[in-house]
C-alpha atoms as a PDB file:
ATOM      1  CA  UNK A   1     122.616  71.430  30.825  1.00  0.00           C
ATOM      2  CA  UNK A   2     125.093  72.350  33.349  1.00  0.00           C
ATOM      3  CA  UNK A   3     125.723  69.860  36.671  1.00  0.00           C
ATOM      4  CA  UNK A   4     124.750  73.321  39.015  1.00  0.00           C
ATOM      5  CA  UNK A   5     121.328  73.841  36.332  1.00  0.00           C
ATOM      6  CA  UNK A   6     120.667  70.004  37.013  1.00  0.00           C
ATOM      7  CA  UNK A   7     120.863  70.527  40.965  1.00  0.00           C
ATOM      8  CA  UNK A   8     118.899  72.798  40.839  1.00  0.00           C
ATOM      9  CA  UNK A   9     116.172  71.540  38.826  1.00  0.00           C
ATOM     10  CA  UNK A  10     115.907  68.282  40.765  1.00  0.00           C
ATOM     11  CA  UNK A  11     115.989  70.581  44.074  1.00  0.00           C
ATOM     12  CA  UNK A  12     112.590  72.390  43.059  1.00  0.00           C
ATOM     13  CA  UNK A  13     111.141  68.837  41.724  1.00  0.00           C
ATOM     14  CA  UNK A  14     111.722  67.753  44.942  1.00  0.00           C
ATOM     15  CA  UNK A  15     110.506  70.542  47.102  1.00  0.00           C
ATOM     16  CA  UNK A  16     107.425  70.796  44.993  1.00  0.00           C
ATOM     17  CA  UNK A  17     106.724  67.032  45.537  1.00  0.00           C
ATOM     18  CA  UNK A  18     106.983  67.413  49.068  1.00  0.00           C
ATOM     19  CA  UNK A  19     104.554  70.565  49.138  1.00  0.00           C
ATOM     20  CA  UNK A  20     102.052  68.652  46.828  1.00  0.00           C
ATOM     21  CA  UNK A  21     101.928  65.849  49.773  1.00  0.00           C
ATOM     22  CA  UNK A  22     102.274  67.922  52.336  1.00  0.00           C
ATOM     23  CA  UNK A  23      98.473  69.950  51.022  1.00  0.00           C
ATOM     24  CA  UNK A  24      97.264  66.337  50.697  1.00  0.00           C
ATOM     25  CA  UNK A  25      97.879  65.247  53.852  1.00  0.00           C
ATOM     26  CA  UNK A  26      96.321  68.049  55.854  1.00  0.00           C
ATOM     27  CA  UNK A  27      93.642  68.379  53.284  1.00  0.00           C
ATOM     28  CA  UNK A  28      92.546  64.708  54.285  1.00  0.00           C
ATOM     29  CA  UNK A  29      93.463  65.500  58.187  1.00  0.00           C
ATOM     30  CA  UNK A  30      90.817  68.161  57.692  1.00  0.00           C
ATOM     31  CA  UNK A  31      88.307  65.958  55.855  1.00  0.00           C
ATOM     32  CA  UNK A  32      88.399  63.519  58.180  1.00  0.00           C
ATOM     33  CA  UNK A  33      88.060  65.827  61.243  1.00  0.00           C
ATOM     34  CA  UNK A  34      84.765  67.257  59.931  1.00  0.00           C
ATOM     35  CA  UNK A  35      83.335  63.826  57.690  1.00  0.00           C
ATOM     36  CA  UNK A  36      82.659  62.048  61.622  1.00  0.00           C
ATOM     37  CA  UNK A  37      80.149  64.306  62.101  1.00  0.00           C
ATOM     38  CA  UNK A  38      77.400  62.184  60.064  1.00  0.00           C
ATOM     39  CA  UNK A  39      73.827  62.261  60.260  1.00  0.00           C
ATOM     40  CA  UNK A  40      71.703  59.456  60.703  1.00  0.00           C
ATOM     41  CA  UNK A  41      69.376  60.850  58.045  1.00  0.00           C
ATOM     42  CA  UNK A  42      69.228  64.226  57.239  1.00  0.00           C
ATOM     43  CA  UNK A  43      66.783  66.484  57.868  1.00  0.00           C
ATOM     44  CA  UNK A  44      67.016  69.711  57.908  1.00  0.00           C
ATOM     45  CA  UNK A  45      63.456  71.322  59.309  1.00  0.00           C
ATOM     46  CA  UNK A  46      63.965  68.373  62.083  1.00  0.00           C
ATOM     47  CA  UNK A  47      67.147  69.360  63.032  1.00  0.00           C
ATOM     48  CA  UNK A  48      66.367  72.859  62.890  1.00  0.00           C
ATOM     49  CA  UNK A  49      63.583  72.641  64.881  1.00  0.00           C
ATOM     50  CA  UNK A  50      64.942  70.619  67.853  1.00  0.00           C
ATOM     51  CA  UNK A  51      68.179  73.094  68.087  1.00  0.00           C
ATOM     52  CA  UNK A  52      66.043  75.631  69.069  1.00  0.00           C
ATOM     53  CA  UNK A  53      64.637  73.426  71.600  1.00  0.00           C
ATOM     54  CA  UNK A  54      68.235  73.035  72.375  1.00  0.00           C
ATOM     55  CA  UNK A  55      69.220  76.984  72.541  1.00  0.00           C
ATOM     56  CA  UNK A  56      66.742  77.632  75.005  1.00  0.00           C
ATOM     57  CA  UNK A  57      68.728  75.075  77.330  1.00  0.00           C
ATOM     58  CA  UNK A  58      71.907  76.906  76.339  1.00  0.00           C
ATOM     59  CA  UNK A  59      71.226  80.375  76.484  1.00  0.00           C
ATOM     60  CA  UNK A  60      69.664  79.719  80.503  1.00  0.00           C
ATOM     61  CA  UNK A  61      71.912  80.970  83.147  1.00  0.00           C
ATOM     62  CA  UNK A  62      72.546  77.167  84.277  1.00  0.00           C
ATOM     63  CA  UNK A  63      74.486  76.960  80.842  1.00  0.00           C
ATOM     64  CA  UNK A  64      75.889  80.848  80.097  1.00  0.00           C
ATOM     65  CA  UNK A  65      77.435  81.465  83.041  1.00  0.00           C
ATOM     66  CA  UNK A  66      79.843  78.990  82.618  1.00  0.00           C
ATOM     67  CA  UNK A  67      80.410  79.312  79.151  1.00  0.00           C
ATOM     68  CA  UNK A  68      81.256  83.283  79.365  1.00  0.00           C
ATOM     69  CA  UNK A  69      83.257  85.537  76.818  1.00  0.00           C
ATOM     70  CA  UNK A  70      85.906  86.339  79.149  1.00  0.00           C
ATOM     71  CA  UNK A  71      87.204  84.366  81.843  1.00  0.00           C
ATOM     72  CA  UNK A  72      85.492  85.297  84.677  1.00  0.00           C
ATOM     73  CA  UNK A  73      82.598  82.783  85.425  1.00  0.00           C
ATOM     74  CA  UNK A  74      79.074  84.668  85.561  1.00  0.00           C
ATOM     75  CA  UNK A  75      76.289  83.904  88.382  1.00  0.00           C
ATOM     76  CA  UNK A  76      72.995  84.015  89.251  1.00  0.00           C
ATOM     77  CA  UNK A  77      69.504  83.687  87.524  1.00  0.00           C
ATOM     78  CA  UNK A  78      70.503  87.221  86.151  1.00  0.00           C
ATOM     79  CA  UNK A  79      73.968  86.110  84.838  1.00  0.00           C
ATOM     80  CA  UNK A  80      75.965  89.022  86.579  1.00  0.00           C
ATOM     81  CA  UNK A  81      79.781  88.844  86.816  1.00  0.00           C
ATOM     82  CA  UNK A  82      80.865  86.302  89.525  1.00  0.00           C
ATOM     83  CA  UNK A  83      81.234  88.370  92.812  1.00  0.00           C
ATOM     84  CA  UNK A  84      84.543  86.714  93.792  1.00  0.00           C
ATOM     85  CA  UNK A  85      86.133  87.394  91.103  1.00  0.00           C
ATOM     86  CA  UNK A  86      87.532  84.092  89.781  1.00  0.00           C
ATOM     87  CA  UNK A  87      89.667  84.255  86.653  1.00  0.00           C
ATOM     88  CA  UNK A  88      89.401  80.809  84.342  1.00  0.00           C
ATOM     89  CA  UNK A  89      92.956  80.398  84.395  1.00  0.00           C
ATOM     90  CA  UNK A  90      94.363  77.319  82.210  1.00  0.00           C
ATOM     91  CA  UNK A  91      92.704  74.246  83.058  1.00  0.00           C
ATOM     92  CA  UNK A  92      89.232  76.138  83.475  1.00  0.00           C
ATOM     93  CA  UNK A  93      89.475  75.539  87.390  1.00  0.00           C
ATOM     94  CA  UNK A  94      91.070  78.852  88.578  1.00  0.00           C
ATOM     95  CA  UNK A  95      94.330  80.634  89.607  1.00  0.00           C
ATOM     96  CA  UNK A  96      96.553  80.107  92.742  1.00  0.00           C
ATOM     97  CA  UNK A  97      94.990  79.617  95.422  1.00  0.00           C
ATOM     98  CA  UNK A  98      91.089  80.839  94.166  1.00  0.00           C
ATOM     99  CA  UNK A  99      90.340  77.844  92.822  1.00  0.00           C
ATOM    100  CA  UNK A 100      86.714  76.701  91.424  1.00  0.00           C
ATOM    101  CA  UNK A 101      86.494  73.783  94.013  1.00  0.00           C
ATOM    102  CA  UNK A 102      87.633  76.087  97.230  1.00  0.00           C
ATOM    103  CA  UNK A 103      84.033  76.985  97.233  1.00  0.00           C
ATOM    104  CA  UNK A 104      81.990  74.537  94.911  1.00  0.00           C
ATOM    105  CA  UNK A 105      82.464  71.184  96.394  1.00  0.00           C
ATOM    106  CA  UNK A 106      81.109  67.791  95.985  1.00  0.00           C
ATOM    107  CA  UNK A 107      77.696  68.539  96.394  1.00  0.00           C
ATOM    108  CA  UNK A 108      75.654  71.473  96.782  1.00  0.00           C
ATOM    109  CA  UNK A 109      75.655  73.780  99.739  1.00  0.00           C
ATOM    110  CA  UNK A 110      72.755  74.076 102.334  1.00  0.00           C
ATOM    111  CA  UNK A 111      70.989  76.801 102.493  1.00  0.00           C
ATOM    112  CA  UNK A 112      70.062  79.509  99.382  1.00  0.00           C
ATOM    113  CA  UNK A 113      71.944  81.038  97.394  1.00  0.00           C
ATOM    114  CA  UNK A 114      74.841  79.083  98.338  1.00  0.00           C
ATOM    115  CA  UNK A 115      77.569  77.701  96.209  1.00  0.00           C
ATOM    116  CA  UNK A 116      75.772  74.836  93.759  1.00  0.00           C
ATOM    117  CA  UNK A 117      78.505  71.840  93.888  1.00  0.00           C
ATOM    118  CA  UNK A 118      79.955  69.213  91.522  1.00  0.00           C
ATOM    119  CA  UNK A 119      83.000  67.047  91.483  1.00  0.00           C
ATOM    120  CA  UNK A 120      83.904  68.591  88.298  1.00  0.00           C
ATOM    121  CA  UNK A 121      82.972  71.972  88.513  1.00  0.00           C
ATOM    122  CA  UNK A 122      85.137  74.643  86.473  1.00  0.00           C
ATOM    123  CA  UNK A 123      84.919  76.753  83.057  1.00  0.00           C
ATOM    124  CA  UNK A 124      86.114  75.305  80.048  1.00  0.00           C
ATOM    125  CA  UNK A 125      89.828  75.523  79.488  1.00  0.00           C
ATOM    126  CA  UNK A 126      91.435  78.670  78.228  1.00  0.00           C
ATOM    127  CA  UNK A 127      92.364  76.849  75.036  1.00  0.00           C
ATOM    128  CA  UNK A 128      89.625  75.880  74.487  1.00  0.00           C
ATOM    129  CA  UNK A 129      86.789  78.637  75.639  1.00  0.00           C
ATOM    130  CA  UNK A 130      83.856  77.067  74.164  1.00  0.00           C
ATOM    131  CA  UNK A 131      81.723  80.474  74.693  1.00  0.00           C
ATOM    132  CA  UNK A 132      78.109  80.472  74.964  1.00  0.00           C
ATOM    133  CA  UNK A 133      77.225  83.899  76.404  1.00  0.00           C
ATOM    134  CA  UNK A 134      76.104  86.135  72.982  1.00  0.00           C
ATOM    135  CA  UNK A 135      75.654  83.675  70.332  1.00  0.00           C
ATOM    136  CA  UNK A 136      73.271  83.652  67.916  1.00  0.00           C
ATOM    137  CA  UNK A 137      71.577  80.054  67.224  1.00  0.00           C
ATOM    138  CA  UNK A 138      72.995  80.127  64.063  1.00  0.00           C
ATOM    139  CA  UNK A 139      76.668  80.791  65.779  1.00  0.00           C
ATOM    140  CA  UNK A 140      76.525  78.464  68.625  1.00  0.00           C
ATOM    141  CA  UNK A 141      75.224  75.207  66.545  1.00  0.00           C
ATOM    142  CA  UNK A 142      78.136  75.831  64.481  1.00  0.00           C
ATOM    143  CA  UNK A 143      80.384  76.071  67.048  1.00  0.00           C
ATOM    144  CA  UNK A 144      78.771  72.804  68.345  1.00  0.00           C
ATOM    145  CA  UNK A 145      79.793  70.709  65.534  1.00  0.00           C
ATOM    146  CA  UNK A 146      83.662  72.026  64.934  1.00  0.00           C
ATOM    147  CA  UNK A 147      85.938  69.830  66.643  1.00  0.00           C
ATOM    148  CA  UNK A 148      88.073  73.163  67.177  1.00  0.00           C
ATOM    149  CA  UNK A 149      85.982  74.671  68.805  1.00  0.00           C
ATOM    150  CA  UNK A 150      84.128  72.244  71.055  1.00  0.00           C
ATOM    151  CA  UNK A 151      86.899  69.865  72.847  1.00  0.00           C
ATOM    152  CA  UNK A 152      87.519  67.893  70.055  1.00  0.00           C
ATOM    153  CA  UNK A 153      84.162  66.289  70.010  1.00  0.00           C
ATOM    154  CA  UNK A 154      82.657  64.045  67.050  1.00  0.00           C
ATOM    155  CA  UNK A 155      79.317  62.555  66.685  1.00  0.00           C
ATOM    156  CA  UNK A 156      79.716  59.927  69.661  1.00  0.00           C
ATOM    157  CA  UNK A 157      80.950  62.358  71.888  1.00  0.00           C
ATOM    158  CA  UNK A 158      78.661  65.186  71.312  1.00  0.00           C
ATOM    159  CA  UNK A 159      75.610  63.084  72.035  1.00  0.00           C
ATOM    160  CA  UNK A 160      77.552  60.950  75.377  1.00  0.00           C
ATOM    161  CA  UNK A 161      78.191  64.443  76.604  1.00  0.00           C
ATOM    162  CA  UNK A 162      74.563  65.391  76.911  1.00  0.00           C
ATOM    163  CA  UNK A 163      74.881  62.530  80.082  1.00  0.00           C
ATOM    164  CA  UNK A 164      77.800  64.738  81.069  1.00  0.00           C
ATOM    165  CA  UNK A 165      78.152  65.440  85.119  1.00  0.00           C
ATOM    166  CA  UNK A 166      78.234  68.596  84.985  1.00  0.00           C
ATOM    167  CA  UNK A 167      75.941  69.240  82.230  1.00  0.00           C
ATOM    168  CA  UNK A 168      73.459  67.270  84.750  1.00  0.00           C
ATOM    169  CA  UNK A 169      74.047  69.524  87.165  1.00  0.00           C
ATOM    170  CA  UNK A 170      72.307  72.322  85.507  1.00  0.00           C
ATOM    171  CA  UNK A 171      68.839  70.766  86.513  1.00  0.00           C
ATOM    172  CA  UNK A 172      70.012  70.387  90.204  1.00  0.00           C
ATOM    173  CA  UNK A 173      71.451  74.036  91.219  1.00  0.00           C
ATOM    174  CA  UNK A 174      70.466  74.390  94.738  1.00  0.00           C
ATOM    175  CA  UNK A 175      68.039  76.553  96.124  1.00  0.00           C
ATOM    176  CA  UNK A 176      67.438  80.091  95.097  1.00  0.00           C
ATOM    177  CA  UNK A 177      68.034  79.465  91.270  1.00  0.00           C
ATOM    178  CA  UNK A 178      65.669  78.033  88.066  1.00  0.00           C
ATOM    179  CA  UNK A 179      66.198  75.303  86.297  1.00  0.00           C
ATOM    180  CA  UNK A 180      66.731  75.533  82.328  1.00  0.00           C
ATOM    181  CA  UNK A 181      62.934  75.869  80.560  1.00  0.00           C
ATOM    182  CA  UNK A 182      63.435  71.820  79.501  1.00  0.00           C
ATOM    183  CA  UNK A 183      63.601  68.835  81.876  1.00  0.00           C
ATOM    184  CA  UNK A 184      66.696  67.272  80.869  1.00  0.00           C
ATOM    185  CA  UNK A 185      65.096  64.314  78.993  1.00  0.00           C
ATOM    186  CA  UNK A 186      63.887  66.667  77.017  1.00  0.00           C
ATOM    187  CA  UNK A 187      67.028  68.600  76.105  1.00  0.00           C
ATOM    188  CA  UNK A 188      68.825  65.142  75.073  1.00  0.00           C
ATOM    189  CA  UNK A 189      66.291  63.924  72.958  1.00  0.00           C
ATOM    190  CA  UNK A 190      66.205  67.528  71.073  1.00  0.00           C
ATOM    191  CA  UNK A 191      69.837  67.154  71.589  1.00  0.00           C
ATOM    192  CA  UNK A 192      70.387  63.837  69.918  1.00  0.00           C
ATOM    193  CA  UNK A 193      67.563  64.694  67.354  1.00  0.00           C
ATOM    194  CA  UNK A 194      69.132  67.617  66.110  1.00  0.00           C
ATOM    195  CA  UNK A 195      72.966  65.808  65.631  1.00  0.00           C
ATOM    196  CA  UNK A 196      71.773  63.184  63.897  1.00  0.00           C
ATOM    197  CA  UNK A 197      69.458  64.723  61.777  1.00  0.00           C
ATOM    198  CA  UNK A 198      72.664  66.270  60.040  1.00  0.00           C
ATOM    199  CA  UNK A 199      72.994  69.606  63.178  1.00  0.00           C
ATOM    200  CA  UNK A 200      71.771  71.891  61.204  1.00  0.00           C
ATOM    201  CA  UNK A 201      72.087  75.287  62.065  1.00  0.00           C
ATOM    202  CA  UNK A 202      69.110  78.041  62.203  1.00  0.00           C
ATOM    203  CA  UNK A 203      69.590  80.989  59.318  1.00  0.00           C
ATOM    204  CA  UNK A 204      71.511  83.913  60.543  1.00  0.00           C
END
């Protein structure tokens, strides 16, 4: 065998090695993303059950109209397109000089129909969309549970971030609008049920 032949050979050795390890490594990068989801137990007809507890909280205006397909917030018990006009932009909290908090400060506004208010008020980021508006059940509880789709999120998170501010602020939205068809005690224990019951999600 030549010296060049020998080169060779020990170049594609090498460069299959380094595939082979490469596959590995993002195969257990991706295992380990999805394996801290866990259930406490599993139950499927429990956890199916309470996420459609939890859609009903999702799918209300308090929840859709800041989770929209495009980046234009929605508003109102009807969930029209925002009337100002506010694009996402890419933190979630406007463009320029419209920005989310020029109009929804601290608190909420007096008076009805005025601009609801929350320290951290703004759409999710535009890397990062998390879109509620049109799901099925079925869609949206898998979205839930992929860590690429909903802020990089595991198990801990998911169930901390039904305490969220902002998620909160749903069941105080000033004057003028409903509330989502839960209290909120009853959307986190439907919330927490379902995750660790293994998040199932309802049939297509």
């Amino acid at each position: 065998m030549s010296t060049k032949t020998k080169f060779i050979l020990i170049a594609v050795i090498l460069i299959s090695a380094i595939g082979l390890a490469f596959t590995f490594s993002m195969h257990r990068i991706t295992e380990k993303k999805y394996i801290s989801i866990v259930p406490v137990k599993k139950d499927s007809v429990t956890s199916i059950a309470a996420f459609k507890q939890v859609y009903k909280v999702l799918m209300s205006p308090r929840c859709v109209n800041c989770h929209p397909i495009g980046d234009i917030p929605l508003q109102g018990d009807n969930s029209v397109v925002h009337s100002m006009q506010p694009k996402r932009g890419k933190d979630g909290k406007g463009v320029y000089a419209m920005k989310c908090a020029n109009c929804h400060q601290q608190t909420n506004s007096p008076g009805l129909h005025t601009p609801p208010g929350n320290p951290e008020w703004h759409l999710p980021p535009a890397d990062m969309k998390m879109v509620f508006e049109g799901k099925t059940a079925h869609e949206l509880a898998k979205q839930l549970v992929n860590p690429d789709l909903n802020g990089h999120k595991d198990l801990q998170k998911l169930i901390a971030h039904a305490d969220d501010g902002l998620v909160k602020a749903g069941w105080n939205p000033g004057k003028g609008r409903t509330v989502p068809p839960l209290t909120h005690a009853q959307f986190k224990k439907a919330w927490i049920t379902w995750l660790q019951t293994g998040a199932y999600a309802p049939a297509k």
